[in-house]
Every structure is written in C-alpha cells, then in structure tokens.
C-alpha atoms as a PDB file:
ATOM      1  CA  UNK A   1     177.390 108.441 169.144  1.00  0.00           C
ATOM      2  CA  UNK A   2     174.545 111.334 168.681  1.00  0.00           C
ATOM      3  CA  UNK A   3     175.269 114.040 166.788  1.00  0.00           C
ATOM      4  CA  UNK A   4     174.692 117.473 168.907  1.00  0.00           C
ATOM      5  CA  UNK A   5     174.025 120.801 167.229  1.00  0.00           C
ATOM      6  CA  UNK A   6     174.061 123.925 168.959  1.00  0.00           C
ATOM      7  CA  UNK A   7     172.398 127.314 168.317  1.00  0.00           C
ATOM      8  CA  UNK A   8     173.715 129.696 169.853  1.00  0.00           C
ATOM      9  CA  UNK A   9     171.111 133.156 170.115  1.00  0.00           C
ATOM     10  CA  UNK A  10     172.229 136.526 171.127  1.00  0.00           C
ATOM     11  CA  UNK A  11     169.589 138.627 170.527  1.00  0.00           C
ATOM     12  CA  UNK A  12     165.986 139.610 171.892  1.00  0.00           C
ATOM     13  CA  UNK A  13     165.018 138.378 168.103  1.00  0.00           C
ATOM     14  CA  UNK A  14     165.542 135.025 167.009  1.00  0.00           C
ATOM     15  CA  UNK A  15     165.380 134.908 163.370  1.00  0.00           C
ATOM     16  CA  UNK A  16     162.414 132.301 162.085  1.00  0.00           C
ATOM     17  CA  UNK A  17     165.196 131.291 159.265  1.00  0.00           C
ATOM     18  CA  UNK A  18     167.628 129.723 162.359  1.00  0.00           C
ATOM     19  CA  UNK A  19     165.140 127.882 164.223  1.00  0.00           C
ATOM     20  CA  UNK A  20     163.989 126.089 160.854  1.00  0.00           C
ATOM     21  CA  UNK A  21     167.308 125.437 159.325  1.00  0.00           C
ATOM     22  CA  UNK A  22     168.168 123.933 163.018  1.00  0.00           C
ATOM     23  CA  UNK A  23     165.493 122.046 163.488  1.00  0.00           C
ATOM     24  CA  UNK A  24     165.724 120.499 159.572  1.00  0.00           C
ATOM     25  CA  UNK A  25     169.116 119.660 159.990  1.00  0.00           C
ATOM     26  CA  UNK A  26     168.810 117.784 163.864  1.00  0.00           C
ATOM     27  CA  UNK A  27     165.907 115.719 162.001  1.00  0.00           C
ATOM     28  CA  UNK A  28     167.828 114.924 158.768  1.00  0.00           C
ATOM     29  CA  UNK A  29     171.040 114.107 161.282  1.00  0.00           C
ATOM     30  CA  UNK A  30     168.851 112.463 164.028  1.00  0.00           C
ATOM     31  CA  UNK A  31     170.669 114.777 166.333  1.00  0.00           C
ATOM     32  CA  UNK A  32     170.478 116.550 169.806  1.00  0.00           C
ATOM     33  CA  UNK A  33     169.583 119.850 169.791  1.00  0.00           C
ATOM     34  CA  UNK A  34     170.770 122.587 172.053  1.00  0.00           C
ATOM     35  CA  UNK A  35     169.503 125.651 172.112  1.00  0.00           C
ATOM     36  CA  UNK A  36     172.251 128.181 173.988  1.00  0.00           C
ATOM     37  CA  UNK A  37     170.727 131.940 174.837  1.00  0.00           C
ATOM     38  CA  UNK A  38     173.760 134.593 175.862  1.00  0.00           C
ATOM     39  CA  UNK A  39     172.057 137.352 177.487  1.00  0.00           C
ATOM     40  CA  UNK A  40     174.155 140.945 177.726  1.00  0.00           C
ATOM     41  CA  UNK A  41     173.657 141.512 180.971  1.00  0.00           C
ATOM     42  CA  UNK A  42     174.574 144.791 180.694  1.00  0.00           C
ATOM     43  CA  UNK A  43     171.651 145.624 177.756  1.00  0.00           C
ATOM     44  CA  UNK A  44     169.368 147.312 180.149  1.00  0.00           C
ATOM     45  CA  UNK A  45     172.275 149.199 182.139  1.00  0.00           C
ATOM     46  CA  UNK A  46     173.023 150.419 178.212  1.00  0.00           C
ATOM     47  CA  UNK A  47     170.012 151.854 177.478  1.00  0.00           C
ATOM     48  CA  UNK A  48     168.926 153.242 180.745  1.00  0.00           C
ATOM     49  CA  UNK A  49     172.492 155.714 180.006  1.00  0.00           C
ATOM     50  CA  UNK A  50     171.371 156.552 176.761  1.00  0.00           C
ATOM     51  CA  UNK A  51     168.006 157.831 178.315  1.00  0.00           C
ATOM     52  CA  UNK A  52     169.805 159.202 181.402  1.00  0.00           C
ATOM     53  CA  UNK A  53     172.336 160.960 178.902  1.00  0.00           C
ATOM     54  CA  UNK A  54     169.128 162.839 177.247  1.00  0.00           C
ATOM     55  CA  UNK A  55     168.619 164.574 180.487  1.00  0.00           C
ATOM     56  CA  UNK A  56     165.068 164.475 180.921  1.00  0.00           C
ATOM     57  CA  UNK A  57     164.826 161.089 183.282  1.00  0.00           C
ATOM     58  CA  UNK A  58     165.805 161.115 186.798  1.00  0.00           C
ATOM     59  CA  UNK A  59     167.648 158.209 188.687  1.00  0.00           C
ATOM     60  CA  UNK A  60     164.766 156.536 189.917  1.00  0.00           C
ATOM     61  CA  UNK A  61     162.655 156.860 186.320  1.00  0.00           C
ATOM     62  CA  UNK A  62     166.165 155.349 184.694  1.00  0.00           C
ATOM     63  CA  UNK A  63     166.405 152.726 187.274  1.00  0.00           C
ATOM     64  CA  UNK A  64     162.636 151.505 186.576  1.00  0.00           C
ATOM     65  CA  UNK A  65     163.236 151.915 182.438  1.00  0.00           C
ATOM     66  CA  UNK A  66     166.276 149.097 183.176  1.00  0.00           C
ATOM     67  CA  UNK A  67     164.337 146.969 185.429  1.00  0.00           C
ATOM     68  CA  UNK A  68     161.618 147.014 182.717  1.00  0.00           C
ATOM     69  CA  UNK A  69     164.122 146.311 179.986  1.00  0.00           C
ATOM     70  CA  UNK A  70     165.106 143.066 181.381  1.00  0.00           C
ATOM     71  CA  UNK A  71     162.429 141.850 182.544  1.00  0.00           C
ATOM     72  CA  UNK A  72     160.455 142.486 178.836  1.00  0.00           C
ATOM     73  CA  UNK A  73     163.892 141.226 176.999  1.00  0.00           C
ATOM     74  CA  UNK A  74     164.044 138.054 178.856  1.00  0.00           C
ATOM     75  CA  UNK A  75     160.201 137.373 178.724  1.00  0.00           C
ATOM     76  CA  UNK A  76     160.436 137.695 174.701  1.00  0.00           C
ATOM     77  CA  UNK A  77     163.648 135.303 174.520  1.00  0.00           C
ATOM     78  CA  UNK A  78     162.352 132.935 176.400  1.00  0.00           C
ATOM     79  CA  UNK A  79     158.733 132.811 174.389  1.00  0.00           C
ATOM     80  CA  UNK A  80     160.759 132.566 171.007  1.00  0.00           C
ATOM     81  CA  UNK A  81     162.880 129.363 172.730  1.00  0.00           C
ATOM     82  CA  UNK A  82     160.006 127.628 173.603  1.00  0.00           C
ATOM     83  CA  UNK A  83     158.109 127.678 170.364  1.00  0.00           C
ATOM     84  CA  UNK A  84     161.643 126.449 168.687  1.00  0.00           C
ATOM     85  CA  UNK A  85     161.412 123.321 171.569  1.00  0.00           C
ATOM     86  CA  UNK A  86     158.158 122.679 171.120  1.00  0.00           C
ATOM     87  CA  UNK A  87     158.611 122.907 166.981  1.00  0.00           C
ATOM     88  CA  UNK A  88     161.521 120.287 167.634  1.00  0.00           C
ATOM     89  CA  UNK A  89     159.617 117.876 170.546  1.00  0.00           C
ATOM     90  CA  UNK A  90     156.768 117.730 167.628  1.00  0.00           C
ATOM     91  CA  UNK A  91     159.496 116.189 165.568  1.00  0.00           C
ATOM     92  CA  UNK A  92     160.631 113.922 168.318  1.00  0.00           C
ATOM     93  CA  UNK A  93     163.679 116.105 168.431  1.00  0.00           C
ATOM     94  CA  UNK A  94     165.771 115.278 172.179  1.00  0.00           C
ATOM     95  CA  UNK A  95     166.044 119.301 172.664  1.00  0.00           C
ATOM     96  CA  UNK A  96     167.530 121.458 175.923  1.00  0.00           C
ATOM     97  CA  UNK A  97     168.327 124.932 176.258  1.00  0.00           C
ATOM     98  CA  UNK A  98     170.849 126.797 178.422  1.00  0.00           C
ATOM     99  CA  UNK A  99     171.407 130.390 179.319  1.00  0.00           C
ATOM    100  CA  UNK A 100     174.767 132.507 178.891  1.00  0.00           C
ATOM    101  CA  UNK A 101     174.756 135.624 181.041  1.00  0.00           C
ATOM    102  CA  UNK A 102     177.580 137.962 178.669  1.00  0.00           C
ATOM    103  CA  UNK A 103     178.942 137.247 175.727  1.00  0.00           C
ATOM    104  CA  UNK A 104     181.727 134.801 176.143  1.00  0.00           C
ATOM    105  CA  UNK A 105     183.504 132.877 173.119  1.00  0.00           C
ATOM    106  CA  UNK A 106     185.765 130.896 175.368  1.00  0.00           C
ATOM    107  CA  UNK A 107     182.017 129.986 177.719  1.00  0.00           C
ATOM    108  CA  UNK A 108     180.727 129.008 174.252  1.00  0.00           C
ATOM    109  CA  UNK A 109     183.496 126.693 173.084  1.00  0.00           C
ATOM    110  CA  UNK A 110     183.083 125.248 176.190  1.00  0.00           C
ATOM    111  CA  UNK A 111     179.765 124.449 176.437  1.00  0.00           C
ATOM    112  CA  UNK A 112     180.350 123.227 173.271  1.00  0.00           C
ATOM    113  CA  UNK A 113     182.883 120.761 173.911  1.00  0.00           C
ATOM    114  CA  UNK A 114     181.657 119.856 177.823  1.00  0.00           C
ATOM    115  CA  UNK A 115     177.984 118.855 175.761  1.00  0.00           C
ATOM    116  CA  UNK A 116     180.138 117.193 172.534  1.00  0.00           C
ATOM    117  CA  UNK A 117     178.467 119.489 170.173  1.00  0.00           C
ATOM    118  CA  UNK A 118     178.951 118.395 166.626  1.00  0.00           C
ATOM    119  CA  UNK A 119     178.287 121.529 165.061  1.00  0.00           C
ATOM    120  CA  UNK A 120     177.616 125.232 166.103  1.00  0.00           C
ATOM    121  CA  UNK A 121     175.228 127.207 164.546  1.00  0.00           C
ATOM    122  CA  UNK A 122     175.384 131.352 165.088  1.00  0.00           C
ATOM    123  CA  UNK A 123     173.321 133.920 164.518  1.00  0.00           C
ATOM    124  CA  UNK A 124     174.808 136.725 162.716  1.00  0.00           C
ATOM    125  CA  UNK A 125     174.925 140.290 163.553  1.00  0.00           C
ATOM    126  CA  UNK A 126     173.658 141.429 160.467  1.00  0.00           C
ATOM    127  CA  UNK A 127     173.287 139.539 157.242  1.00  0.00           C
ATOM    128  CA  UNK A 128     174.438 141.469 154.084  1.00  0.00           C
ATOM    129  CA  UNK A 129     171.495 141.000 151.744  1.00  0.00           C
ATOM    130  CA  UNK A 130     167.934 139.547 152.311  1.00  0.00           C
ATOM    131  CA  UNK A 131     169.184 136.158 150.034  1.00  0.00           C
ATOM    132  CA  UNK A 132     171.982 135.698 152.655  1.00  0.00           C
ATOM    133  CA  UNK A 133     171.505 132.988 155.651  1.00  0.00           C
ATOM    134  CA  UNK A 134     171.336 135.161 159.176  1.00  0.00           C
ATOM    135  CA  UNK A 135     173.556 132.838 160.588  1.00  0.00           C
ATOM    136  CA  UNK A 136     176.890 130.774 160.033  1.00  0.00           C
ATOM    137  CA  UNK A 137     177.078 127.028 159.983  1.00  0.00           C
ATOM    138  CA  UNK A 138     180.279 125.709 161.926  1.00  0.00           C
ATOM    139  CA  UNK A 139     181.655 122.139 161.713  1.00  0.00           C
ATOM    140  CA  UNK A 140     183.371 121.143 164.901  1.00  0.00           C
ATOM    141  CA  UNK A 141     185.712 118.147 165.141  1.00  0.00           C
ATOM    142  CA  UNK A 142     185.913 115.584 167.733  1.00  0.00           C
END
C-alpha cells in the first residue's frame, strides 16, 4: 500500500521550508501527497471588528474591508498550493488538495484516517528560532 502524507496549512503564508521538506520526503517515500488548507472562516469577520472598533469606518466601509479580506486571503492560498502541486506533478508526485473551512482537529484526524494518511505534517504557529523547522513531523499508525 502507498504511503500518504498530509500537510496540513493554516495560514495565508505557506512557509517555502514545508512545501520542500513535503515534497522531498513523498519522493524519497514514493508517496501520495495531500495538501489540506483550513481556512478561519471567521479571519475577515476578525479584522473588519478591529477596524470597526477604531471608530473611523462605517458598516458598509467594514463590510467591504471583510469581503476584500477573503477574497485577497483565499486568492494568495490558493496561488501558494498550486506552485507546491505543480513543484510535486514535476516530480511525478500523485498530489490533491482539500479545503477545511475552521479549524477542526477532530475534521483533521479524520481526513486523515478517511484518506489513510501515513504521516501528518503541520505548520507551526511560530517557530522558536530561525534554525528550528516551521512545522512538526507526525507519524501516524495504521
């Protein structure tokens, strides 16, 4: 049976150091590769309060500022995943990618064990030095 890994993005950037270590290790493994984007739906609702809590934006100027938000956030995410498939296809590397609206562990895990992923890899929140990986490997067993 193929191995699957999955890398699992949360974030508008998706660190260059992932994508490579990913794509090295489903070529050394000959391996699947998913690549699983969780969007916080409520990013853009976030913001537009922090603006609207400054007190110089009306309703309909906050409303626009949100609309904007997401529609810039997802256009970024979804140019970063598609370099990272098309740096995989080039290695001949079977590749899909799926979309998360919220942050969900128990959706994750799930994903992960309804596509038989072999391994998880997740981007960190914030690394602690520059010599640190950005993300955190995780074996799963069958």
């Amino acid at each position: 049976m193929m191995n699957t890994i999955m890398v699992v993005f949360s974030a508008t950037s998706i660190s260059e150091k992932i994508a490579r270590f990913a794509i090295q290790r489903a070529e050394e493994e000959k391996a699947r590769l998913i690549l699983l984007d969780v969007r916080d739906q409520d990013i853009s609702r976030k913001v537009g309060q922090m603006a609207g809590d400054i007190g110089f934006m009306g309703d309909k100027m906050i409303e626009e500022l949100q609309h904007e938000i997401k529609a810039e956030r997802g256009r970024l995410i979804e140019k970063a995943l598609k370099s990272i498939e098309d740096q995989a296809r080039e290695r001949k590397i079977e590749t899909e990618t799926l979309v998360l609206k919220g942050p969900s562990a128990d959706e994750i895990l799930r994903i992960a064990k309804d596509k038989g992923v072999s391994c998880l890899i997740v981007q960190k929140r914030v690394s602690g030095t520059d010599m640190e990986a950005p993300f955190k490997v995780i074996n799963l067993t069958p």
